[in-house]
Structures are given as C-alpha cells and as structure tokens.
Protein backbone atom coordinates (compact mmCIF):
# COMPACT_ATOMS: atom_id res chain seq x y z
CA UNK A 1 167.89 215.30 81.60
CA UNK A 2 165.70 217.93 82.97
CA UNK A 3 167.75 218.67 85.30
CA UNK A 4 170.55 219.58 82.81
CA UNK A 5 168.20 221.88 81.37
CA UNK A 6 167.65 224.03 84.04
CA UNK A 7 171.39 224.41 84.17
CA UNK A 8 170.91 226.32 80.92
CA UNK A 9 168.37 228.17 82.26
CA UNK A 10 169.92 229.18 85.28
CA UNK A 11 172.31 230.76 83.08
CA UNK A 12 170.08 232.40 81.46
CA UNK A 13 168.39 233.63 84.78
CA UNK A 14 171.90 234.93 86.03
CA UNK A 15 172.54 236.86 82.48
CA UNK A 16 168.77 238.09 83.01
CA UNK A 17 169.91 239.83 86.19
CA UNK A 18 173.51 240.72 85.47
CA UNK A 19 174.53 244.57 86.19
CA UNK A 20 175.03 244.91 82.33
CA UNK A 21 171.39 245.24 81.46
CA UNK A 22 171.25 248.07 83.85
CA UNK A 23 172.94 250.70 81.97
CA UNK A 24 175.21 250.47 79.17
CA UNK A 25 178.85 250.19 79.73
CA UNK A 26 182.00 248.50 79.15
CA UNK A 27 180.43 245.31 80.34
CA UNK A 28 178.61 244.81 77.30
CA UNK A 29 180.72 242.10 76.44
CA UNK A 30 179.26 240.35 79.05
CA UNK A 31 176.12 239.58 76.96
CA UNK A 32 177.80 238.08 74.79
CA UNK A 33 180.08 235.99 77.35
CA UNK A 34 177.07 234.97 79.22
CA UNK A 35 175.39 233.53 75.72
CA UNK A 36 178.22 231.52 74.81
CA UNK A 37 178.30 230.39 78.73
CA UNK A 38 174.65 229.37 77.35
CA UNK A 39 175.88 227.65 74.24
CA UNK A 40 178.53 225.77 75.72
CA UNK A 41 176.35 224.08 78.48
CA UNK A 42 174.27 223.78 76.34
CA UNK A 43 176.05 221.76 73.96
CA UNK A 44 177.54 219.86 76.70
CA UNK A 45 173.75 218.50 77.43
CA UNK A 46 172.99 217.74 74.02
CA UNK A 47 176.46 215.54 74.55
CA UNK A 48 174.96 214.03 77.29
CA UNK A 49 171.43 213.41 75.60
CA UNK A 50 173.12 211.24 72.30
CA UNK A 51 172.16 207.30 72.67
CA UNK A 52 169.28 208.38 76.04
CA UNK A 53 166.58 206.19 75.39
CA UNK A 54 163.04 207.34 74.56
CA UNK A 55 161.24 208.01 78.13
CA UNK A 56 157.89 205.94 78.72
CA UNK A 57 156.38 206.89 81.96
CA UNK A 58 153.97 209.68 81.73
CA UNK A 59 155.65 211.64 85.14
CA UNK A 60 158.66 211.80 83.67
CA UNK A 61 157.51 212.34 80.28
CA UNK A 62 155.69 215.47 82.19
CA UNK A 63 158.77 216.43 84.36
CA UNK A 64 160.75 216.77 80.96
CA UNK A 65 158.30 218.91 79.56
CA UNK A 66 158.16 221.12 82.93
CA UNK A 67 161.54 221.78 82.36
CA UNK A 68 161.49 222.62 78.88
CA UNK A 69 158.93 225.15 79.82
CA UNK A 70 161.18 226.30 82.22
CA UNK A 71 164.20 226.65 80.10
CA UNK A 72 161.71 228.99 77.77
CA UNK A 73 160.28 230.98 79.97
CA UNK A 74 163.10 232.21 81.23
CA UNK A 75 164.91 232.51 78.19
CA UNK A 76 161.75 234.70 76.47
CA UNK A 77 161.83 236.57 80.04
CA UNK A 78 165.79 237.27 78.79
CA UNK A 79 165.30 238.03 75.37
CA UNK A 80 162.41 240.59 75.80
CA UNK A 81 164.67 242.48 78.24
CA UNK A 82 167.54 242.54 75.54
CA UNK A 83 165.36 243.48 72.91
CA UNK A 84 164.08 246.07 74.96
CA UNK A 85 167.80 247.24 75.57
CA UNK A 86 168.46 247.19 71.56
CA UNK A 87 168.10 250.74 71.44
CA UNK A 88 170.68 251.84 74.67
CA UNK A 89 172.97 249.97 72.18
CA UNK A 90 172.52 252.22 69.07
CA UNK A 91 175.13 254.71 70.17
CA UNK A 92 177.96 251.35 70.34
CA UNK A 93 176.44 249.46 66.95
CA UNK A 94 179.58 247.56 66.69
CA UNK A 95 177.43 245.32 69.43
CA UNK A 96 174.96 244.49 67.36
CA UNK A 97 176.31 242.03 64.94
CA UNK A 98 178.44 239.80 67.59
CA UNK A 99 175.06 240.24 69.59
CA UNK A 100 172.91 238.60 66.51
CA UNK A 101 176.05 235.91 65.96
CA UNK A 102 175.70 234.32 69.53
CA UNK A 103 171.99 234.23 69.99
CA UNK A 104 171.88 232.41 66.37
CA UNK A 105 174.31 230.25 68.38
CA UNK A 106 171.41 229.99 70.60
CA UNK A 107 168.93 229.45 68.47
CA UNK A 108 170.71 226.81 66.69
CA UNK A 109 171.37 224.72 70.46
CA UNK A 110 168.11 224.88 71.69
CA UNK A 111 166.57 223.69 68.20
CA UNK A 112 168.84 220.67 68.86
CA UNK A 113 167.71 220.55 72.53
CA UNK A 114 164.17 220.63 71.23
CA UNK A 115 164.22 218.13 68.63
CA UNK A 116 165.83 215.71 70.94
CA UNK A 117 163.65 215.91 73.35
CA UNK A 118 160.71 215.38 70.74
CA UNK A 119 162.63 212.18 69.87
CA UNK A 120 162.62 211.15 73.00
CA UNK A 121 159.42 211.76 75.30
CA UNK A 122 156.95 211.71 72.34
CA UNK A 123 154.20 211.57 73.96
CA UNK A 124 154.85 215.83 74.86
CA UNK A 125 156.21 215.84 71.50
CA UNK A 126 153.06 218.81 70.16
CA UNK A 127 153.79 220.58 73.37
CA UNK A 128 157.45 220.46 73.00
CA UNK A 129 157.24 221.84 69.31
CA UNK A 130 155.32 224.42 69.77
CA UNK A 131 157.33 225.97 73.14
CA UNK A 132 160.14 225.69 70.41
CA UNK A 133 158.62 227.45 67.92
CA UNK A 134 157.51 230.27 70.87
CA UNK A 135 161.37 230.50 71.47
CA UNK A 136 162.38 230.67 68.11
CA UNK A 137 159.95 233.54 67.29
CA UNK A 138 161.54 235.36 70.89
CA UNK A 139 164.93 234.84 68.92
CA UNK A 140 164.30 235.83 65.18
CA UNK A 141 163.05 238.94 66.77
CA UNK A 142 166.01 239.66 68.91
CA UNK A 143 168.46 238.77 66.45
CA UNK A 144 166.47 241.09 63.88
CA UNK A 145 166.41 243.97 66.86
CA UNK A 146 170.73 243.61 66.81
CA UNK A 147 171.13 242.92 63.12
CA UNK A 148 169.40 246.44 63.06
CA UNK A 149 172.10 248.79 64.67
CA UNK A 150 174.07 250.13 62.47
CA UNK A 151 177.33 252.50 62.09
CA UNK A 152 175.79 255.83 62.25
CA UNK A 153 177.94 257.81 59.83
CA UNK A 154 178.65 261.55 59.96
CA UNK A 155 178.28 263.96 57.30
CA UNK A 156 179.39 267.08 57.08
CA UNK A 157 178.67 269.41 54.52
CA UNK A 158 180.93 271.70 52.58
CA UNK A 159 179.59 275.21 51.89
C-alpha cells in the first residue's frame, strides 16, 4: 500500500519540477495534465485498497504512515509553488477555473486515500487525520488562489 502511495507522490514530485512552473507558456496545460495523471493513479490505488484488511503490526502500521507523510509533503511542497505561480497566471485567467476543477479532483482522492487508511492502520489513525487536514488546508488555499483570476475586462471610455 505504501508503496502505491509514493507512486502518487512521485507524480507529484515530477509535476513539482516540470519546465512549466518555470515561466509561463503554452505548457500550462500541463498542470492540469499532470493533476489528473495524479487523480487517476490515484484512484487506481484507492481500487486497489477496497476489501485490504486492517494492518496490525506496529512497523507496518508506521511504514504506512511514513508514506502518507511522504505523499504530503511533497504534495504541500507542490502546491505552495503553484500558489506562488497564481499570479504569472493572471494575464491567461481562463487557467484558473480548470486549475481549481482538478485540484478539487485532488482534494476529493486524497480525502478517500486518507480515510482509508484511517480505516485501516488505526492505530496512526490521529496522525493520519491531521496530515489530512494539513493537506486539505494546502488545497482550499490553492484552489481559492485559482478560483481568484479572473477575466480582466477592458474599458474604454467615450469622450
């Protein structure tokens, strides 16, 4: 299991560093192709999680909870840097709202992610919740940074 969850975050980690966070360009759709690269593996480990019975020994109980760690981290580490970027956006706003759409795509996979693994190493259960919650804050606030651009509209005045 923990293994399928630094997948996800190796994805992240590879979005993190791709050439379209350098400058803005045409590759802006990238972003959004690499979170819905996210939300697809994603959703193919929450496949692979259904009917995985509740774990019992405290190393792996601890190695699951490493990993969800992991899988934060570097997904915080992403979203600061595209929150950061919100702004070289302003002058293309037409990114913002399919930017907001896939990370609530996000958000709403690793809430699953999350409340699986609570279910099923509940002994890290506390420690699990509140990385979530960490995450989800990182998220809200990106989302709200995206959901902000808007169309700027140009007036001109008649004498």
């Amino acid at each position: 299991m923990f293994f399928s969850l630094r997948t996800v975050a190796t994805a992240a980690f590879a979005l993190l560093v791709a050439p379209s966070f350098a400058a803005v360009t045409p590759a802006q759709i990238q972003i959004i192709a690499g979170f819905q690269d996210i939300v697809s593996t994603a959703n193919s480990d929450i496949s692979n999680m259904q009917g995985t019975p509740a774990v019992t020994t405290d190393a792996d109980s601890q190695a699951i909870f490493d990993a969800f760690r992991e899988f934060v981290r570097v997904h915080q580490a992403l979203l600061s840097i595209l929150i950061g970027k919100a702004g070289l956006f302003s002058d293309v706003p037409l990114i913002g709202a399919p930017v907001a759409a896939v990370l609530r795509s996000v958000e709403g996979v690793v809430d699953t992610i999350a409340f699986g693994l609570i279910d099923m190493v509940q002994s890290e259960s506390a420690d699990i919740a509140s990385q979530q919650a960490s995450l989800d804050q990182s998220l809200t606030q990106a989302i709200t940074a995206y959901l902000g651009l808007q169309i700027k509209a140009k007036r001109t005045f008649v004498a």
